[in-house]
C-alpha atoms as a PDB file:
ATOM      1  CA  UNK A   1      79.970  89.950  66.226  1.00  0.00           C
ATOM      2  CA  UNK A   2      79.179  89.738  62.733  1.00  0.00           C
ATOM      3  CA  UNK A   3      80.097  86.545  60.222  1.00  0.00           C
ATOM      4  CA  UNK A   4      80.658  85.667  56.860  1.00  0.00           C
ATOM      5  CA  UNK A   5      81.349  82.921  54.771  1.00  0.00           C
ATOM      6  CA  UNK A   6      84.660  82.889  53.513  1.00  0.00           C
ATOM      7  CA  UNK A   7      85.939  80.470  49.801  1.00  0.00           C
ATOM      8  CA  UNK A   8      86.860  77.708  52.049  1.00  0.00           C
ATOM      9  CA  UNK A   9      82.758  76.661  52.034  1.00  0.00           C
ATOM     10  CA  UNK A  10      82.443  73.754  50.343  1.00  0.00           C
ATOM     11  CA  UNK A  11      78.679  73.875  50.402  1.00  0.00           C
ATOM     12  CA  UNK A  12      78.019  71.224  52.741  1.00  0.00           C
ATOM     13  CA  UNK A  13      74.645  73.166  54.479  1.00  0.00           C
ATOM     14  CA  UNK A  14      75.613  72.061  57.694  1.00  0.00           C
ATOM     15  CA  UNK A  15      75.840  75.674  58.638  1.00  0.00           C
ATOM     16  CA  UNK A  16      72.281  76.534  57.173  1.00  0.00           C
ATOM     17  CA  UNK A  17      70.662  73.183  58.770  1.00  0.00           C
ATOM     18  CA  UNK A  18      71.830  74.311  62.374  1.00  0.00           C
ATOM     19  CA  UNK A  19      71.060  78.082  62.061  1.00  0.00           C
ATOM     20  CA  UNK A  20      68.376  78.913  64.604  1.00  0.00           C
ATOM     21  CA  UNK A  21      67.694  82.148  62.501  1.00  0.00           C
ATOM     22  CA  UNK A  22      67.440  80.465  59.247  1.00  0.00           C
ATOM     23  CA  UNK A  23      69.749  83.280  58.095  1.00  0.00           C
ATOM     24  CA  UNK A  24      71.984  80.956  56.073  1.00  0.00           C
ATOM     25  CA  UNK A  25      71.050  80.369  51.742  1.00  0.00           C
ATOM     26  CA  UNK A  26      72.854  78.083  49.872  1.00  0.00           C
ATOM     27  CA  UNK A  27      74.604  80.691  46.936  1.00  0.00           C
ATOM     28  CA  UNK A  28      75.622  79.258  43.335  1.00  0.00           C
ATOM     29  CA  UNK A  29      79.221  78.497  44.692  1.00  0.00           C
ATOM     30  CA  UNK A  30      78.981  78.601  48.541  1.00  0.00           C
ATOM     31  CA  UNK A  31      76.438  79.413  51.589  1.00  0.00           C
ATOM     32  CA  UNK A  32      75.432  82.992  52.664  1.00  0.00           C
ATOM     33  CA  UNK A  33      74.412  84.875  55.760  1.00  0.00           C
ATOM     34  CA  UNK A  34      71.759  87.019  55.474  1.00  0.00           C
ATOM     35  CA  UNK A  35      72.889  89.894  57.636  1.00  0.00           C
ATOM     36  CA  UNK A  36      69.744  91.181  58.332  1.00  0.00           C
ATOM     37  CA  UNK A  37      68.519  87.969  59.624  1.00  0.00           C
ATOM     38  CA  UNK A  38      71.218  86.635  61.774  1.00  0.00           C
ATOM     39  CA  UNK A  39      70.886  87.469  65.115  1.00  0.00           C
ATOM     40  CA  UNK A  40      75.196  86.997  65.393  1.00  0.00           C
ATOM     41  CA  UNK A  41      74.686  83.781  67.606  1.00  0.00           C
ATOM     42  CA  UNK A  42      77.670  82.039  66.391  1.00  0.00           C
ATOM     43  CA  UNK A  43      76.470  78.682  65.778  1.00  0.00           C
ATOM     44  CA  UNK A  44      77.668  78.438  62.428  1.00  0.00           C
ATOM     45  CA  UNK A  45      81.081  79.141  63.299  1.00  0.00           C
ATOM     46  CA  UNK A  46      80.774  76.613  65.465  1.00  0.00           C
ATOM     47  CA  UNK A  47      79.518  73.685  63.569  1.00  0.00           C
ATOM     48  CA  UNK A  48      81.570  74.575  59.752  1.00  0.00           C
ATOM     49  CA  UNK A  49      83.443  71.092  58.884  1.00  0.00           C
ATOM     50  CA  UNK A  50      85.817  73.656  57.011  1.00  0.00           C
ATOM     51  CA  UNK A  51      86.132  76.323  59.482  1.00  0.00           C
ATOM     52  CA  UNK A  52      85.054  78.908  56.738  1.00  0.00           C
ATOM     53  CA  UNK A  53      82.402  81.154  58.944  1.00  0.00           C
ATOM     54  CA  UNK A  54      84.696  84.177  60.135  1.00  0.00           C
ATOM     55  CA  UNK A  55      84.334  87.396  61.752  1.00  0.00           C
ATOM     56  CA  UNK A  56      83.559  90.303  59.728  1.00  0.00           C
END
């Protein structure tokens, strides 16, 4: 299952810091997954503060 990071980020990096892939970059106004890096674990959905990683 694919994610993305929605406007609720508030550009914590929490997401980023636990991504095994290191698929996550910090963008000018919130985080973003690299598609063609993430290997769709779902770890980022998990740990989000916000809850703004969601399915594509």
């Amino acid at each position: 299952m694919a994610y993305e990071i929605s406007d609720e980020c508030v550009a914590c990096g929490t997401c980023a810091e636990e991504c095994p892939a290191n698929a996550i970059e910090e963008g000018e106004e919130k985080y973003a997954i690299n598609q063609g890096e993430c290997t769709e674990c779902g770890t980022c959905m998990e740990v989000c503060p916000v809850d703004a990683v969601v399915e594509k």
